[in-house]
Protein backbone atom coordinates (compact mmCIF):
# COMPACT_ATOMS: atom_id res chain seq x y z
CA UNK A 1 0.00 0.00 0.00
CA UNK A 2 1.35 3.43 -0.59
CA UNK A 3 1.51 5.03 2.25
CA UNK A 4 0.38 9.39 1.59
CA UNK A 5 2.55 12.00 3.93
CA UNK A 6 5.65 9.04 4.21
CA UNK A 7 8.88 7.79 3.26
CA UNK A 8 8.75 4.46 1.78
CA UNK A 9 10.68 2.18 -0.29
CA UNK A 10 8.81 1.80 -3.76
CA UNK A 11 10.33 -0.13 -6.72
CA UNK A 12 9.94 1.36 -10.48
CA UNK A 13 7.45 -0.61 -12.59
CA UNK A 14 7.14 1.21 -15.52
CA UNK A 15 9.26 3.90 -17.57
CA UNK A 16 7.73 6.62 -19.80
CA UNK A 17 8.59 9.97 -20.95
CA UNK A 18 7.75 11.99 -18.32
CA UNK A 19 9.03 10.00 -15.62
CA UNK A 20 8.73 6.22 -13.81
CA UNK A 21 5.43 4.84 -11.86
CA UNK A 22 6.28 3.13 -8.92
CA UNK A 23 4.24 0.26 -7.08
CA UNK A 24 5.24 -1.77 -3.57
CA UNK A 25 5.71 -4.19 -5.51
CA UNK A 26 6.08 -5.60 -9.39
CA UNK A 27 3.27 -7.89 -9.30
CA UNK A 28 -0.20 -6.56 -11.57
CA UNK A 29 -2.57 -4.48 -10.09
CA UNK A 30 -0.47 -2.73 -8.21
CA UNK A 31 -1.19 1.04 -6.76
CA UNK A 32 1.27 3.11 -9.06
CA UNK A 33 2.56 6.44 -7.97
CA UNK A 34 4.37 8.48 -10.42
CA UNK A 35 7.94 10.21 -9.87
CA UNK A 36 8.60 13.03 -12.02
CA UNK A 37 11.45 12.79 -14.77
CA UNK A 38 13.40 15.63 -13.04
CA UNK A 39 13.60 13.22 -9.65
CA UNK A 40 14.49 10.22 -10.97
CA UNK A 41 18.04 9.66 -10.25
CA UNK A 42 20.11 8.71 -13.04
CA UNK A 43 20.71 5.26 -14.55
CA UNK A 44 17.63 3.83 -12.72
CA UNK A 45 16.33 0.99 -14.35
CA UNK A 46 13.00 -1.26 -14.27
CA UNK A 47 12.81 -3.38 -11.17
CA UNK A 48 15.22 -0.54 -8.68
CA UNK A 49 14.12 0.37 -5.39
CA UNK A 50 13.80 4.33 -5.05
CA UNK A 51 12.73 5.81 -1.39
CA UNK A 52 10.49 8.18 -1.72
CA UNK A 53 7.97 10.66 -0.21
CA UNK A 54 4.37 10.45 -1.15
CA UNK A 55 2.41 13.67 -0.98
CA UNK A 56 -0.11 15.56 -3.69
CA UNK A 57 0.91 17.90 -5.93
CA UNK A 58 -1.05 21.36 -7.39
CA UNK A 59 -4.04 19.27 -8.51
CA UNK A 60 -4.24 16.81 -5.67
CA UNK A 61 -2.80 13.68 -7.63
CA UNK A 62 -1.09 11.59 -5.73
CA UNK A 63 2.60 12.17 -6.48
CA UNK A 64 6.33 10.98 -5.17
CA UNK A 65 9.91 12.56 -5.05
CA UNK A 66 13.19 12.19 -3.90
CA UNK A 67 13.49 15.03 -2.00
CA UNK A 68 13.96 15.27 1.49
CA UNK A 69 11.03 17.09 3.34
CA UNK A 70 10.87 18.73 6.39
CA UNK A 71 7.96 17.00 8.10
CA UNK A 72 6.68 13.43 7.87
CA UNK A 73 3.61 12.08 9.05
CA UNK A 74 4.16 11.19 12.97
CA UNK A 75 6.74 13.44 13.21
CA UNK A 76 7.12 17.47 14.08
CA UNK A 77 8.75 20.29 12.68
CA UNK A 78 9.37 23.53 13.20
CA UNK A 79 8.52 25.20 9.85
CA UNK A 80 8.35 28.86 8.06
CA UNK A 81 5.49 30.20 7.26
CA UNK A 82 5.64 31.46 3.55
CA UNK A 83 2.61 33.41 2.63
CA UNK A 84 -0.95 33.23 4.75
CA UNK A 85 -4.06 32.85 2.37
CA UNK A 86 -7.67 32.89 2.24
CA UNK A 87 -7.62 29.05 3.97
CA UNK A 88 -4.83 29.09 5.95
CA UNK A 89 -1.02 29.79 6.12
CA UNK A 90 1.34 28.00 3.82
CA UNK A 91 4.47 26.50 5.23
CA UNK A 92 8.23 25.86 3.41
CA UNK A 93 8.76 22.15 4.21
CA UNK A 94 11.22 21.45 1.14
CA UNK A 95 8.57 20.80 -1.49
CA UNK A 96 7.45 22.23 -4.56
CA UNK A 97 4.08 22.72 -3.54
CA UNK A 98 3.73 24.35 0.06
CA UNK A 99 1.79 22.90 2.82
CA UNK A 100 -1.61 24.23 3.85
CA UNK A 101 -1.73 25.11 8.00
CA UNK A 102 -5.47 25.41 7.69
CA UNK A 103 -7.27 28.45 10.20
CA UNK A 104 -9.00 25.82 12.72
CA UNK A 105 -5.79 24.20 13.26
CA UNK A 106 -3.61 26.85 14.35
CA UNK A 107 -3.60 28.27 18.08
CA UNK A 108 -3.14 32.00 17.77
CA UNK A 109 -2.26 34.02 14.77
CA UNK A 110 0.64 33.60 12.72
CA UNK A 111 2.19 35.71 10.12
CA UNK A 112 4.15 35.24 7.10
CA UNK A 113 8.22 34.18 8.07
CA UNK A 114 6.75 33.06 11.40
CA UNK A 115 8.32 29.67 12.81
CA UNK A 116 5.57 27.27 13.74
CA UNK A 117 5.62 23.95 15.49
CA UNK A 118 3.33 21.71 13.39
CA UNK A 119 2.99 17.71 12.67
CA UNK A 120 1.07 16.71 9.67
CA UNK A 121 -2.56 14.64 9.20
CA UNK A 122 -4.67 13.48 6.16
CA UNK A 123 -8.04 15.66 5.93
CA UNK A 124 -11.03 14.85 4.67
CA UNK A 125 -10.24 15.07 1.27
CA UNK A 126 -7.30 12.69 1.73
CA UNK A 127 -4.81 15.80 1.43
CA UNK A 128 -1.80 16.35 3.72
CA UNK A 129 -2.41 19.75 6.25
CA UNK A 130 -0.55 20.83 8.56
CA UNK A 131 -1.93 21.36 12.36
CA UNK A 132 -0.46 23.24 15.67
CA UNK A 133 -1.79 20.36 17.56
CA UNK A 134 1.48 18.62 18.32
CA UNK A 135 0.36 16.69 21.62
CA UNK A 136 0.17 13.09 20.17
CA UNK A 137 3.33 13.26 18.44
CA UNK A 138 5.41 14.46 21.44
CA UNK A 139 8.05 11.73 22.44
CA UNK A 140 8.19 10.74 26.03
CA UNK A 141 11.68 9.17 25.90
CA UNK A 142 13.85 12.59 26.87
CA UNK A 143 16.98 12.06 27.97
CA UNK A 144 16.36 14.63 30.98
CA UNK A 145 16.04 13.93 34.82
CA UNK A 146 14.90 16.21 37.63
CA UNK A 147 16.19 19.42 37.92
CA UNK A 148 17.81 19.63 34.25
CA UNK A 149 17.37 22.87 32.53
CA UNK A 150 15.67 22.56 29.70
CA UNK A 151 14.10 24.83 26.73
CA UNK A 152 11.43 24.77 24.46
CA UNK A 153 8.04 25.47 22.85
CA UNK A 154 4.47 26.69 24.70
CA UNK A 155 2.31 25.11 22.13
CA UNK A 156 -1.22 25.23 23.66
CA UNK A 157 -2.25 27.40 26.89
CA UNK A 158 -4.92 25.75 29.13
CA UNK A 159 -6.55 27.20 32.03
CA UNK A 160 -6.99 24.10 33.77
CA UNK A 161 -3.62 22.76 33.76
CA UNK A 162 -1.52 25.22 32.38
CA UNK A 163 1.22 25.28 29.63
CA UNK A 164 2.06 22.79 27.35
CA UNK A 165 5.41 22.38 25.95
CA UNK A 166 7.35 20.66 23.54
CA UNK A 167 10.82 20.55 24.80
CA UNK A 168 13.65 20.18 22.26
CA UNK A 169 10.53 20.09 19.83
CA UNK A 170 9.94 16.83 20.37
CA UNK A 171 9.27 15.70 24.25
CA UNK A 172 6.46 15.73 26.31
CA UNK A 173 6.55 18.45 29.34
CA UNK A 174 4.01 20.87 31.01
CA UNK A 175 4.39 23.94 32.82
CA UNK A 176 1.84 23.38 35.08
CA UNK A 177 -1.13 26.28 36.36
CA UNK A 178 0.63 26.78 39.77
CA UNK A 179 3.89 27.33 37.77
CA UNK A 180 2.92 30.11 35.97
CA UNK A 181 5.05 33.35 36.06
CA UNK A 182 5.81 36.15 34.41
CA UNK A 183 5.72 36.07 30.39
CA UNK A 184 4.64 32.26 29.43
CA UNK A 185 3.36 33.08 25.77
CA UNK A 186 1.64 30.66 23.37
CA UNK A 187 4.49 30.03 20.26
CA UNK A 188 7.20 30.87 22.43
CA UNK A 189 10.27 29.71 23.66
CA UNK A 190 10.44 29.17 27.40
CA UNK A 191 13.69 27.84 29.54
CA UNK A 192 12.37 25.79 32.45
CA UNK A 193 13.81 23.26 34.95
CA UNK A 194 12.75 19.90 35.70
CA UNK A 195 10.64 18.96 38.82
CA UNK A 196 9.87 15.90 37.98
CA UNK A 197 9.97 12.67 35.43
CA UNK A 198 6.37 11.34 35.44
CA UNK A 199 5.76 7.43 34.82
CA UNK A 200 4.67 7.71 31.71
CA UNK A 201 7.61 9.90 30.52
CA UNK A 202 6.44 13.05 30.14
CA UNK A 203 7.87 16.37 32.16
CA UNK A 204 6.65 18.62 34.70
CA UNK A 205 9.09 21.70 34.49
CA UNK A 206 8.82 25.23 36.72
CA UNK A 207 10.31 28.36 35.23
CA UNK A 208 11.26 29.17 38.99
CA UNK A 209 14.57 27.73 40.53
CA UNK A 210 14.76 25.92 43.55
CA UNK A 211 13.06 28.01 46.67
CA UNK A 212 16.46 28.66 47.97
CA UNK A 213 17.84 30.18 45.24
CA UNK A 214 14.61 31.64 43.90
CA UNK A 215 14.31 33.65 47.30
CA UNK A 216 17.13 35.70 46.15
CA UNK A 217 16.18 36.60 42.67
CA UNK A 218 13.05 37.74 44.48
CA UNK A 219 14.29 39.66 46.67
CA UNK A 220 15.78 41.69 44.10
CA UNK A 221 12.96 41.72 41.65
CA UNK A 222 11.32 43.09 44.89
CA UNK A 223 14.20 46.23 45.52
CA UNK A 224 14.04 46.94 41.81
CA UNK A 225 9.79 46.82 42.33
CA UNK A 226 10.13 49.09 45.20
CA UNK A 227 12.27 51.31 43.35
CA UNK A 228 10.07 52.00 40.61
CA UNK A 229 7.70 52.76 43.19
CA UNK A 230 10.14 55.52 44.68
CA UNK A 231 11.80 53.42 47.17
CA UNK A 232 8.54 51.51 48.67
CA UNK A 233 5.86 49.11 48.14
CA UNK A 234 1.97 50.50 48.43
CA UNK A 235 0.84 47.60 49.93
CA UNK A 236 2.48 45.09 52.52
CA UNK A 237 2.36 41.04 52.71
CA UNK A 238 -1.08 41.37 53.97
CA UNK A 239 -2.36 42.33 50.94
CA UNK A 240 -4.54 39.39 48.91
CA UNK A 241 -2.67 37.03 47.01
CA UNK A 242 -4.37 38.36 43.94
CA UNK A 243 -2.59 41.68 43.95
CA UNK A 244 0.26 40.24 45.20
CA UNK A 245 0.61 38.11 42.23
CA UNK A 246 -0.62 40.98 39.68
CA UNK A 247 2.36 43.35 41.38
CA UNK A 248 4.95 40.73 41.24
CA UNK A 249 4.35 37.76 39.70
CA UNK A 250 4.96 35.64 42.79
CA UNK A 251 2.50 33.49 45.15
CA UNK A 252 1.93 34.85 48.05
CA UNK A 253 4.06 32.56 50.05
CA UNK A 254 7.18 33.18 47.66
CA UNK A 255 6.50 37.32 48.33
CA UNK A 256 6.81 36.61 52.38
CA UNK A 257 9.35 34.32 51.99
CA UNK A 258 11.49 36.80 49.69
CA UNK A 259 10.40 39.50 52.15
CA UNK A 260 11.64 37.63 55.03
CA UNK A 261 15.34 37.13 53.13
CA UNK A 262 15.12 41.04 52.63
CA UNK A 263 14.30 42.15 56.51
CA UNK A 264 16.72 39.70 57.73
CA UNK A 265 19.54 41.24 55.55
CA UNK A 266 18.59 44.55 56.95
CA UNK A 267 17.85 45.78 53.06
CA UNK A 268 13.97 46.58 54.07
CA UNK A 269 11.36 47.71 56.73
CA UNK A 270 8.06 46.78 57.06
CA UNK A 271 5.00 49.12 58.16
CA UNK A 272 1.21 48.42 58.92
CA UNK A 273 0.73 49.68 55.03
CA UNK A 274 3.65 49.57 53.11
CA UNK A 275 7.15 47.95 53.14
CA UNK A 276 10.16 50.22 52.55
CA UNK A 277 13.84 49.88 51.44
CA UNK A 278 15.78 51.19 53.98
CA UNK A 279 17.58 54.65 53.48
CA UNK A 280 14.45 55.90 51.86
């Protein structure tokens, strides 16, 4: 069976003009797939075996080549967008004919010479798209343990669990809700650490370092915060964990524990309504 949207070894049945068909195999009856004069490699003969990539070309027949493309089905990719039309956006994945990222499978906009994370799937009309829904093609085989900084790709933003990422471009991971800080955008890149290897493979990363050494990158996000403010904070660690998040970015208990590092050090002072660097 030839196999649309893979790589597959085929073996060349017939020869005319315009190129060779091939078939799995060179018994009659056979599913033939044509490969274009221009990528058939010199001095094939009847009977060779050619690997190949099966896609459709500008009128939807099913067609193969030699070239290399980007994606595969199974696999993802990081691709360029080349031109956004009335459907869709159109992605450079090595081919002739570019490949369609239809609207209702993209998550957010994207423009043209955007990079987007995409695998590939058969439609409807048996045609090879594109979609930004990556999560069944993530690997959960990383070679990372706990605590190992990582990077990669926020693919899909949930507000039940949180964000989902494709580390490497390939793995499994989430940043999960109660990890969320500061700017955690869909389509970016995001460095995160480890917290822990689940069973079934898959990551759970934080953007935040270890409490002991996050304490003290708070506390200086904090004096720089203050310092904006003129030298003090409007509000003090009684205020709700709401604004306290919406100020700084921090949980509540990360603010008093950062707070606590600063008084102890002597850098701060803390009043019924406000907490103040000292010297100010």
């Amino acid at each position: 069976m030839i196999r649309l949207g893979e790589k597959q070894d085929l073996v060349i049945v017939k020869q005319v003009e315009f190129g060779v068909y091939l078939a799995v195999s060179q018994e009659e009856g056979e599913e033939k797939v044509l490969l274009p004069k221009k990528q058939v490699p010199d001095q094939s003969q009847m009977g060779d075996t050619l690997n190949v990539f099966i896609y459709r070309d500008s009128r939807d027949r099913l067609i193969a080549t030699t070239r290399q493309p980007l994606l595969v089905m199974g696999e993802i990719a990081e691709l360029t967008v080349a031109q956004v039309g009335k459907f869709g956006a159109f992605l450079d994945w090595g081919l002739e004919k570019d490949l369609l990222l239809p609207f209702k499978q993209q998550r957010g906009k994207v423009e043209q010479g955007e990079k987007v994370l995409v695998s590939l799937y058969i439609d409807k009309s048996d045609r090879l798209c594109a979609t930004m829904n990556v999560y069944d093609n993530l690997r959960t085989d990383s070679p990372y343990g706990k605590d190992d900084k990582v990077t990669g790709r926020v693919y899909e933003m949930s507000d039940n669990f949180g964000a989902f990422v494709a580390v490497d471009n390939q793995y499994s991971a989430l940043i999960s809700k109660k990890e969320l800080y500061g700017n955690v955008e869909l389509g970016k890149d995001v460095s995160a650490r480890v917290v822990q290897v689940r069973e079934d493979g898959k990551l759970n990363l934080s953007i935040r370092d270890k409490a002991y050494l996050q304490m003290d990158k708070d506390g200086e996000a904090l004096l720089a915060l203050m310092d904006s403010y003129g030298g003090s904070l409007p509000f003090s660690e009684k205020a709700s964990p709401e604004r306290i998040r919406q100020e700084t970015g921090m949980s509540k208990n990360e603010f008093k524990r950062a707070i606590g590092g600063l008084l102890k050090a002597g850098k701060i002072e803390i009043g019924a309504e406000q907490i103040r660097r000292t010297g100010h």
